[in-house]
Protein backbone atom coordinates (compact mmCIF):
# COMPACT_ATOMS: atom_id res chain seq x y z
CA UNK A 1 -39.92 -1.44 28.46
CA UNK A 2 -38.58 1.58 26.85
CA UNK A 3 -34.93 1.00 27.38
CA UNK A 4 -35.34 -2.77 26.29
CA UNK A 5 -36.10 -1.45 22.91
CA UNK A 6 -33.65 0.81 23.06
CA UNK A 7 -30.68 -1.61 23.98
CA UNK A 8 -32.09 -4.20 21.36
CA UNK A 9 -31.80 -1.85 18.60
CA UNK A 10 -28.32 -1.27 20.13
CA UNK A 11 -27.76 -4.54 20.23
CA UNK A 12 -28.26 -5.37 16.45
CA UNK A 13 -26.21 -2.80 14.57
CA UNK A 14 -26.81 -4.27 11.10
CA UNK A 15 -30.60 -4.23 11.38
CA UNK A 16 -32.24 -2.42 8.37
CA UNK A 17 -33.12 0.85 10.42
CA UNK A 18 -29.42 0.89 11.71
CA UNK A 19 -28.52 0.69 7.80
CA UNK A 20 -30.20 2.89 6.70
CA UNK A 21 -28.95 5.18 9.24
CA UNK A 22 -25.74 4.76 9.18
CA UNK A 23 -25.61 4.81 5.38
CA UNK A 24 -27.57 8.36 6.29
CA UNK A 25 -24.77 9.93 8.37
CA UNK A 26 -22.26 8.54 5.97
CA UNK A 27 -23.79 10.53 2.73
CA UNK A 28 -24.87 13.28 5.27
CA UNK A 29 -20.87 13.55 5.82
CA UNK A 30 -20.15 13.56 2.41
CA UNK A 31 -22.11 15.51 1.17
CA UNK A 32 -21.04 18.28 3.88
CA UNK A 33 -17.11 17.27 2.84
CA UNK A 34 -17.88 18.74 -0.30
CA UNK A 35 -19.18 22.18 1.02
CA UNK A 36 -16.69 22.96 3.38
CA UNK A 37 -13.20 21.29 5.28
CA UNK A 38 -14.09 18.07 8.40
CA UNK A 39 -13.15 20.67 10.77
CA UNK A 40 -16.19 23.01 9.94
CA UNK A 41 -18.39 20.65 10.31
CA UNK A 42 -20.19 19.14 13.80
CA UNK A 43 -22.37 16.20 14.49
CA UNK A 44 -25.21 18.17 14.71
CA UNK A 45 -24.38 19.41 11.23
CA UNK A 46 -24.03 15.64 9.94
CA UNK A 47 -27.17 14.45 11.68
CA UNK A 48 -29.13 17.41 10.14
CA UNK A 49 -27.80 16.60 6.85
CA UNK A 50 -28.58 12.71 7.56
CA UNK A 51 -31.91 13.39 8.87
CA UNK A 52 -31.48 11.35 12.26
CA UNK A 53 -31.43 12.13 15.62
CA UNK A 54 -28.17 13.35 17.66
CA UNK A 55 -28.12 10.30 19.88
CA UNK A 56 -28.43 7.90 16.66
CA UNK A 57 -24.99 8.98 15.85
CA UNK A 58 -23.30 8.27 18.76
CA UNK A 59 -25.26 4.54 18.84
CA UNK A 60 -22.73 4.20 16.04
CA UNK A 61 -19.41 6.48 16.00
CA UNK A 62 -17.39 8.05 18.97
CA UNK A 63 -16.67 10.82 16.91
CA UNK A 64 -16.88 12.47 13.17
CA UNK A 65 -13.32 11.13 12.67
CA UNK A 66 -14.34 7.57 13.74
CA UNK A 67 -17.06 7.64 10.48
CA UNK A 68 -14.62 9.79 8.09
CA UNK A 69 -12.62 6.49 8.77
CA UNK A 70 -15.41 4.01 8.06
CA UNK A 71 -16.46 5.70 5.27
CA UNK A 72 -12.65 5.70 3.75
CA UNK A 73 -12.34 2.52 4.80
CA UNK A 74 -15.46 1.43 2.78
CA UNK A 75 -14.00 3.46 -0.75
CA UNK A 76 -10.98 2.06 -0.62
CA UNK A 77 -12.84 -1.62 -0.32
CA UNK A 78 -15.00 -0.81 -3.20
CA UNK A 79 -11.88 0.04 -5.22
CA UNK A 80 -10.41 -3.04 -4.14
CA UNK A 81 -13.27 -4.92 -5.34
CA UNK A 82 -13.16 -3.52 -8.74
CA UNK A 83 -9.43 -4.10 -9.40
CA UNK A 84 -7.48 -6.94 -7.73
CA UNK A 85 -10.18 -9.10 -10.38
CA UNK A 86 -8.37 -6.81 -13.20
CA UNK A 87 -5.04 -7.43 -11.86
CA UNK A 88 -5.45 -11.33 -11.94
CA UNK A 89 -6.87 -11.61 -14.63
CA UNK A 90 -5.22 -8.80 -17.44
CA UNK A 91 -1.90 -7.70 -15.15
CA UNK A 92 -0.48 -4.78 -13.23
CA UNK A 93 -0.99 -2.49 -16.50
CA UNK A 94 -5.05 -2.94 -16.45
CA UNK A 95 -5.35 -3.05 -13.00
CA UNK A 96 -3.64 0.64 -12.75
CA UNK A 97 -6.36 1.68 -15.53
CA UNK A 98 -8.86 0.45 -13.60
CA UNK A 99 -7.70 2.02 -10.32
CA UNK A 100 -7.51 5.61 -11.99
CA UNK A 101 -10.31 5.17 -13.79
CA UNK A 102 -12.34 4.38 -10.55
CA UNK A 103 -10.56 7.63 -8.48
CA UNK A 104 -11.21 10.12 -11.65
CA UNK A 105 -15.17 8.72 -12.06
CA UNK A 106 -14.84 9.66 -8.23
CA UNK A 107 -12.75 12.65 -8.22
CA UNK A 108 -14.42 14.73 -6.07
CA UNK A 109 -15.00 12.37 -3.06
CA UNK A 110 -11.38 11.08 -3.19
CA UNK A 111 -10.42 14.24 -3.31
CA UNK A 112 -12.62 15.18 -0.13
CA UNK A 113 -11.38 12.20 1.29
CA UNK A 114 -7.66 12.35 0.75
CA UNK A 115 -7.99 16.40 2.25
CA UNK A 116 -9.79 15.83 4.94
CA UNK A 117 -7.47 13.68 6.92
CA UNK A 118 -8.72 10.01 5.52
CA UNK A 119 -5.74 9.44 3.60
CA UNK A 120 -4.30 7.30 7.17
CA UNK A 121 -7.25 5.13 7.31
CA UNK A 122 -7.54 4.86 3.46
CA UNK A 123 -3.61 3.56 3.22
CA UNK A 124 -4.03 1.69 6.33
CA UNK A 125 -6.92 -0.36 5.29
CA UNK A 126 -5.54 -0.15 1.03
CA UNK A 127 -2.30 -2.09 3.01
CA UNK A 128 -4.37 -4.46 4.68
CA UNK A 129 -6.58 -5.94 1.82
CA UNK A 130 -2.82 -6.15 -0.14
CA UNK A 131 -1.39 -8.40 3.23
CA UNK A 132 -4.43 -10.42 2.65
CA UNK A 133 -4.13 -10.47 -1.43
CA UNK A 134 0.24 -10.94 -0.70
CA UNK A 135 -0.61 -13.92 1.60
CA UNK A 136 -3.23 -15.92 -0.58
CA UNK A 137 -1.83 -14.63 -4.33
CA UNK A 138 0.68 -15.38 -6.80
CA UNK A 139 4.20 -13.10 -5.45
CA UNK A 140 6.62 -12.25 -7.70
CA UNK A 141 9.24 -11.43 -4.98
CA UNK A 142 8.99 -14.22 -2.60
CA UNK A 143 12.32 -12.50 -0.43
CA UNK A 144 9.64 -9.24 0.20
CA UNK A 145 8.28 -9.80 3.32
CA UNK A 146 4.12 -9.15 2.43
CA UNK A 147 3.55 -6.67 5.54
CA UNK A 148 6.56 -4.47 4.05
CA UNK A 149 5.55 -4.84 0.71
CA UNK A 150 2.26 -4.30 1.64
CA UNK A 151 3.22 -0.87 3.43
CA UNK A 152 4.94 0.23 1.10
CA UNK A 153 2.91 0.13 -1.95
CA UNK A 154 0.07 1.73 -0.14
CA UNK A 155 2.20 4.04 1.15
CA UNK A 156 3.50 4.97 -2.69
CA UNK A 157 -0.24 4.42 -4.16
CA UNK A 158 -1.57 7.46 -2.14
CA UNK A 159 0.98 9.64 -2.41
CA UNK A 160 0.48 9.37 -6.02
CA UNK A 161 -2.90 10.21 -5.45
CA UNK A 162 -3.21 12.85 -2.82
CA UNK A 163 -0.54 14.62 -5.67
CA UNK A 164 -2.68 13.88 -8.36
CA UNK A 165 -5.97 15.13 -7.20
CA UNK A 166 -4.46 18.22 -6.13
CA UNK A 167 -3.65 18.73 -9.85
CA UNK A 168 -5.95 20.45 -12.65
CA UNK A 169 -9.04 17.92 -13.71
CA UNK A 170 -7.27 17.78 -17.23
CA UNK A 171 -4.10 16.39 -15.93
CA UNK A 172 -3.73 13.34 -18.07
CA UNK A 173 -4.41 10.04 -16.36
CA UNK A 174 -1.46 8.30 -18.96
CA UNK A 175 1.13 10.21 -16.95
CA UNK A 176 -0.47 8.93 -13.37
CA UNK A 177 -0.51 5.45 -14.67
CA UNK A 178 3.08 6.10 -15.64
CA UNK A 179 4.08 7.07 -11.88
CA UNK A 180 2.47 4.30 -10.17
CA UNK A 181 4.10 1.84 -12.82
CA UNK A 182 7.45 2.97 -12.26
CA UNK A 183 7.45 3.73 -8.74
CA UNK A 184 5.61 1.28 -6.79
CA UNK A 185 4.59 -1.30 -9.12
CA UNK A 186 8.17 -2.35 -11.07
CA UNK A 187 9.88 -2.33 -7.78
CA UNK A 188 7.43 -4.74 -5.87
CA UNK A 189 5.73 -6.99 -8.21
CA UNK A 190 8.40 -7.23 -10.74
CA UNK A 191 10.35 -10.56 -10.05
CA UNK A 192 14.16 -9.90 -9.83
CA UNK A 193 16.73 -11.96 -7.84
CA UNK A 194 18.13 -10.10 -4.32
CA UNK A 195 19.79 -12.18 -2.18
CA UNK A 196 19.50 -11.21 1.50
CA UNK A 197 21.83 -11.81 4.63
């Protein structure tokens, strides 16, 4: 009877216990990130910090790197969230505020993030909600094929980024806003004529 339990709960992964702990090993990892690099830290030292057992973590994740990836995944979804609205509704300009504004009133876990070897699944996952926005959403550049266009902004967006959080705090966010514009949003959204073979 034990075991039946045991494979139900496995079997619903978005009940409210499984929730909670997963949102548990996710803060628990966190939280550690901002102690000390991913590679100091073991499940054992996540699942302390959560407050759940060992074997809870591995009902959910293969591996600390599998839930660094979920949990980059889910930033770079929230960010989404709060600026492709901006960018349809004020423009590329606001939607850049908006982006550093979100990152700098998050410094400190995109900086954790985008050290600690996220930055992969954060671009990979930034380039896939773009496809999805390229596909469905107004385009500019119709000749840009949406995966490449897709790839490459995210590609440019973080490397942005990962430079700018490795800057002093005061850095000012104009200048940031400034790179992005110019090298990743002028070349790709901008509309200009390019006739291809």
């Amino acid at each position: 009877m034990h075991s039946s339990r045991a494979q139900e709960r496995m079997s619903k992964p978005d009940d409210a216990r499984a929730l909670r702990s997963r949102q548990a090993l996710r803060n628990g990892l966190l939280e550690l990130l901002g102690e000390r690099p991913l590679h100091e830290i073991t499940i054992r030292d996540i699942t302390g910090r959560a407050g759940v057992s060992y074997p809870v973590f591995f009902r959910r994740y293969g591996s600390k790197e599998e839930l660094l990836a979920e949990v980059a995944a889910e930033e770079v979804r929230n960010l989404m969230a709060r600026t492709y609205p901006v960018l349809e509704a004020e423009g590329p300009d606001a939607s850049l505020g908006a982006i550093c504004a979100h990152i700098q009133a998050n410094r400190a876990l995109w900086t954790s993030l985008l050290t600690t070897g996220a930055a992969p699944a954060m671009r990979e996952e930034f380039a896939r909600l773009s496809a999805e926005y390229g596909v469905t959403g107004p385009r500019a550049n119709p000749w840009l094929p949406v995966p490449l266009a897709s790839a490459f902004v995210s590609a440019g967006i973080f490397e942005i980024l990962v430079w700018w959080l490795a800057q002093p705090e005061d850095y000012p966010v104009q200048n940031v806003i400034a790179f992005l514009n110019h090298l990743v949003v002028q070349p790709t959204i901008f509309a200009k004529e390019i006739t291809l073979v």
